[in-house]
Protein backbone atom coordinates (compact mmCIF):
# COMPACT_ATOMS: atom_id res chain seq x y z
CA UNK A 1 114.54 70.93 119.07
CA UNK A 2 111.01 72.01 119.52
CA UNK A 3 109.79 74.80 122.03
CA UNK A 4 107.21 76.76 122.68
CA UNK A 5 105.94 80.05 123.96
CA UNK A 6 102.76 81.81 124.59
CA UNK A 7 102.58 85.46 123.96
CA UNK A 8 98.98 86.98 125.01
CA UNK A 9 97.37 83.66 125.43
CA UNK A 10 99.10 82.49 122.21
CA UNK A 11 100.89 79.19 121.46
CA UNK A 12 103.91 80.02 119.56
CA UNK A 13 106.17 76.71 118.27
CA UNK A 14 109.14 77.26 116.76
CA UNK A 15 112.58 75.60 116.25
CA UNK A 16 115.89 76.30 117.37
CA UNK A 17 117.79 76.53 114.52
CA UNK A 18 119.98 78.81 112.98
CA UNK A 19 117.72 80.29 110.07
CA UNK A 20 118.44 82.34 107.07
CA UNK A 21 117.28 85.87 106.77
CA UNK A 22 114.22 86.28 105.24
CA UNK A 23 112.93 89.87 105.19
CA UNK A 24 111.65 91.03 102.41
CA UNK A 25 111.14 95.01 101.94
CA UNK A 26 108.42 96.56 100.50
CA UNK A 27 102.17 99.29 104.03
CA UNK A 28 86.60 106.88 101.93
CA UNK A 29 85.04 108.67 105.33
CA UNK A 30 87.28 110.92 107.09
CA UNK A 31 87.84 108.44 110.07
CA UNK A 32 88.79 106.07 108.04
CA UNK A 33 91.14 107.90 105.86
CA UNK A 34 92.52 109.48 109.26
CA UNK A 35 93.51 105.52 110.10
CA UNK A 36 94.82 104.97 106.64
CA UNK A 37 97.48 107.73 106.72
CA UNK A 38 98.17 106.70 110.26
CA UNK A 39 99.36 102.73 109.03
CA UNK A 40 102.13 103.76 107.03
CA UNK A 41 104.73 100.81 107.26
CA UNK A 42 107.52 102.38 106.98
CA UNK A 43 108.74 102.06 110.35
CA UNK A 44 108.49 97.94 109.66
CA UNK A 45 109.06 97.80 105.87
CA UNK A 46 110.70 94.51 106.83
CA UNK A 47 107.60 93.29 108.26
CA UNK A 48 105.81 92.47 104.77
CA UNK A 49 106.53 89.09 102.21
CA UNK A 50 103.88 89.22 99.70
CA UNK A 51 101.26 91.59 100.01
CA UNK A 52 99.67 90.59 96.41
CA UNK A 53 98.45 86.83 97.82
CA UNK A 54 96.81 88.25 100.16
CA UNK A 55 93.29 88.99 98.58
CA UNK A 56 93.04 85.25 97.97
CA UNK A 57 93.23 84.93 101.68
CA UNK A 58 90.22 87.91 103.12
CA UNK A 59 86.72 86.86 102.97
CA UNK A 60 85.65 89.76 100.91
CA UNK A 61 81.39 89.16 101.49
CA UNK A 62 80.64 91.38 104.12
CA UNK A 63 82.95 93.29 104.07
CA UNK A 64 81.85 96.13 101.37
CA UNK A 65 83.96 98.70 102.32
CA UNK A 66 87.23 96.20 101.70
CA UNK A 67 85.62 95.21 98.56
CA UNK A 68 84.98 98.59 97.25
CA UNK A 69 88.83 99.20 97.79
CA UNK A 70 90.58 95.70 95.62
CA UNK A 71 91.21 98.45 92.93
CA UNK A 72 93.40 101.29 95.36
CA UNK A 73 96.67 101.30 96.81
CA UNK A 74 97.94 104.45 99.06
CA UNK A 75 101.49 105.77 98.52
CA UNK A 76 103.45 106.73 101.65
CA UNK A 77 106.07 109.06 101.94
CA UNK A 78 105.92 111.08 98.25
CA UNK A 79 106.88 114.45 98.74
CA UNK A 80 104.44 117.71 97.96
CA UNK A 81 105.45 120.61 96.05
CA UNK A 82 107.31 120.47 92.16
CA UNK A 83 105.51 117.88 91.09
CA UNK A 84 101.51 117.39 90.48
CA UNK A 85 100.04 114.26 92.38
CA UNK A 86 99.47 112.55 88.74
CA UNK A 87 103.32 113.66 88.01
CA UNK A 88 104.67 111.71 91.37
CA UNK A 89 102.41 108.48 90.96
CA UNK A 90 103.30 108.40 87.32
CA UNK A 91 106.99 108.50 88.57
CA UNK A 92 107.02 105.66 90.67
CA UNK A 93 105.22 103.99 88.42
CA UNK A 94 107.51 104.27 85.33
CA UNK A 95 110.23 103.28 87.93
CA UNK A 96 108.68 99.47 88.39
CA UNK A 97 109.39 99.38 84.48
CA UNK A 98 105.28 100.14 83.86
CA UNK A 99 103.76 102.28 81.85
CA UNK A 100 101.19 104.51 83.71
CA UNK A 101 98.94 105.49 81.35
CA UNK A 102 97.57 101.95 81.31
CA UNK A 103 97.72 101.35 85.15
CA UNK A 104 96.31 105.00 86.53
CA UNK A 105 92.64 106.08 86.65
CA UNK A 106 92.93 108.86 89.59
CA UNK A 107 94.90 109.97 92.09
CA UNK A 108 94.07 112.26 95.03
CA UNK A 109 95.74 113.18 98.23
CA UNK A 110 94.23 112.94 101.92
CA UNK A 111 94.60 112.22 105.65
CA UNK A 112 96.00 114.92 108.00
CA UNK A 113 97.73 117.98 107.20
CA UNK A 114 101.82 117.22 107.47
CA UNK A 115 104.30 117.44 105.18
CA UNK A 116 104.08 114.64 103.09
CA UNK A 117 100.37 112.93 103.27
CA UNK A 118 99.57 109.70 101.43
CA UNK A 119 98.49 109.67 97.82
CA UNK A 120 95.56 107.47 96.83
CA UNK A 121 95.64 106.12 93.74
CA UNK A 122 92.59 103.82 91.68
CA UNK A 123 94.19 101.53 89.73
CA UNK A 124 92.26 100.19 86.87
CA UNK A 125 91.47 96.88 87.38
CA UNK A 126 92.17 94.13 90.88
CA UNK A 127 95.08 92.24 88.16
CA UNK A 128 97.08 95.43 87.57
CA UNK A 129 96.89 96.86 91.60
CA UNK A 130 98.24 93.39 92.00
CA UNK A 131 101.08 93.80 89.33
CA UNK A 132 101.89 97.08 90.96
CA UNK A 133 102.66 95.15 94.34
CA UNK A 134 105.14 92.62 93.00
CA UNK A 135 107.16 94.33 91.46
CA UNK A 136 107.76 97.67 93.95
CA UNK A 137 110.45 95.41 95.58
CA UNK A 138 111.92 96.10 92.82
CA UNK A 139 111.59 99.71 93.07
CA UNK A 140 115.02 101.56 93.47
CA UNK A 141 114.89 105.36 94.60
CA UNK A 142 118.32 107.14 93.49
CA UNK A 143 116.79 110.72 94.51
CA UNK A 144 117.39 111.05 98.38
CA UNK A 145 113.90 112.41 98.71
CA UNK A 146 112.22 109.47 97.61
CA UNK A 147 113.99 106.90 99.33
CA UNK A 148 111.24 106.37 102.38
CA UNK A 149 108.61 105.45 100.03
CA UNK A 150 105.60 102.52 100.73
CA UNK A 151 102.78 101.29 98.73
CA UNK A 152 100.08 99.40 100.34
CA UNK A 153 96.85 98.52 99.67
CA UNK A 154 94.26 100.71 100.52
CA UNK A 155 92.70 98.88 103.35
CA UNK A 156 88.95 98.86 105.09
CA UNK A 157 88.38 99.57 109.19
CA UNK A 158 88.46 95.83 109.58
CA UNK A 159 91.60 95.35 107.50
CA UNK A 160 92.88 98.27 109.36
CA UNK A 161 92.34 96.64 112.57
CA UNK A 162 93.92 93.30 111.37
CA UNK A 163 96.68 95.50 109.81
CA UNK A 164 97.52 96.74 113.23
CA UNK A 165 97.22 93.82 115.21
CA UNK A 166 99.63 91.93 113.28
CA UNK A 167 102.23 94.76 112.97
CA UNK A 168 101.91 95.38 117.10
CA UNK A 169 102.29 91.41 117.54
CA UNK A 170 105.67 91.02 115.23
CA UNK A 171 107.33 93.90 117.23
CA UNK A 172 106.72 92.00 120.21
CA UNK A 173 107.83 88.46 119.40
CA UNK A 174 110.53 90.98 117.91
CA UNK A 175 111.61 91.87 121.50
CA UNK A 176 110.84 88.54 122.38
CA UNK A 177 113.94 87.32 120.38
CA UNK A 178 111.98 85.87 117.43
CA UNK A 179 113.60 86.67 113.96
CA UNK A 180 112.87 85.95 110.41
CA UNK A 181 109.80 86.31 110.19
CA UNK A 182 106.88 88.14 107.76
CA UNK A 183 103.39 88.59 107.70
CA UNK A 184 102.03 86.65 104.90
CA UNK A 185 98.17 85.78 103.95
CA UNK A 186 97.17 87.62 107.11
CA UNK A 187 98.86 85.82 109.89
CA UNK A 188 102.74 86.19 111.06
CA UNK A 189 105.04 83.48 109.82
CA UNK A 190 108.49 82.12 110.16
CA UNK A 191 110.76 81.24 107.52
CA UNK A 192 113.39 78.64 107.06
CA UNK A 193 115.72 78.94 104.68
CA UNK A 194 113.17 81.88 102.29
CA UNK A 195 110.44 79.27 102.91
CA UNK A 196 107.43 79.42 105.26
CA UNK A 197 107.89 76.76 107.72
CA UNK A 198 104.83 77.70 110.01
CA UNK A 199 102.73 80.07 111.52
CA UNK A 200 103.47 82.09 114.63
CA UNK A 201 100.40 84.25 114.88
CA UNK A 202 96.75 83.96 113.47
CA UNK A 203 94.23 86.39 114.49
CA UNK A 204 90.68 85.84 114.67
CA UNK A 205 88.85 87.09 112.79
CA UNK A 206 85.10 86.13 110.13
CA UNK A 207 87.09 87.83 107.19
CA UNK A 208 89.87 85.77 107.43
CA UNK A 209 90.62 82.45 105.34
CA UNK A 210 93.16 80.03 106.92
C-alpha cells in the first residue's frame, strides 16, 4: 500500500511493508576547517551506504574548492598523545589490510582545540581515497580507544552545507517513524530488502547530479 507524507514542503512516498534492515556503518581556510571538524558523523554512523559513489554524483565545475579536495579524507575520533599523526593514520590504514606507504602523502591535524581533533590526510591519487572508503566498513577496532572512529571525505562549504542538510533531514523522518534508510549519491533513500527502492529526500542544489 502506497502513502505519502510531506516533511518541509517535501513529498515523501513510501510503502508499508515490513523491510529488512539496511544500515550500513561507516563522516583549507579556518572557517571552513572550523565546519569540517564540526560534521563528524559519528553521532549517525548509520546514516551513510556508500560514500565512494558519490563523486560520480557532485558536479565538480564550479565548485573549486570541492575539487581541490577529491584527494583528502578527515579522520574523526583518533586519539592525541603516544602516537605521531603519521603513526595513527598509518594504523588505521594497515588495519583495512593496506599498505600505507603507497596510500599516504601528508597528514596534519586541525579544527578547534579539544581532545581529539580530526586528522587530515592527502591521499595520493582520487582511485586510492576511494579504495580507502570501501573498505573502512571493514575496519575492526579491538583497542577501546579507537572504537569511535570515522573517515569521511574532506568536504567543500557547499558539500558541507549539503552534508548537513541531509543528516538534519534523516533524523527527522527518523522521528517521523521512517526506518531503513541511507544517504546515498547525495539524496536520502530507502531500502528494501539491502536494495534502494526510492528516494525520500533530494535537495536542491547546481552541484548535484540526479
Amino acid at each position: 500500500m502506497l502513502r505519502s507524507q510531506r516533511i518541509r514542503g517535501v513529498l515523501f512516498t513510501y510503502t508499508n511493508v515490513h523491510l529488512l534492515a539496511y544500515l550500513l556503518g561507516s563522516c583549507d581556510s579556518v572557517t571552513s576547517d572550523e565546519e569540517q571538524d564540526a560534521a563528524s558523523s559519528l553521532e549517525v554512523n548509520d546514516a551513510y551506504t556508500d560514500p565512494t559513489s558519490d563523486d560520480d554524483y557532485y558536479d565538480y565545475v564550479g565548485d573549486r574548492e570541492a575539487y581541490e579536495r577529491r584527494t583528502y579524507l578527515v579522520f574523526h575520533g583518533l586519539p592525541g598523545g603516544g602516537m605521531t599523526e603519521m603513526e595513527l593514520i598509518e594504523r588505521e590504514i594497515e588495519a583495512i589490510g593496506l599498505d600505507p606507504s603507497q596510500y599516504i602523502e601528508k597528514v596534519q591535524r586541525f579544527g578547534r582545540p579539544q581532545k581529539r581533533r580530526p586528522i587530515r590526510v592527502k591521499i595520493h591519487t582520487v582511485d586510492k581515497r576511494r579504495e580507502i572508503l570501501r573498505l573502512t566498513k571493514h575496519l575492526r577496532q579491538p583497542d577501546p580507544d579507537f572504537k569511535r572512529i570515522c573517515i569521511e571525505p574532506f568536504y567543500s562549504g557547499r558539500q558541507l552545507e549539503i552534508h548537513h542538510e541531509l543528516k538534519d533531514t534523516l533524523r527527522e523522518l527518523r522521528h517521523k517513524g521512517f526506518k531503513d534508510m541511507g544517504i546515498l549519491h547525495w539524496k536520502i533513500v530507502q531500502f528494501v530488502n539491502g536494495e534502494p527502492s526510492g528516494d525520500l529526500y533530494i535537495p536542491e542544489g547546481e552541484y548535484l547530479k540526479h
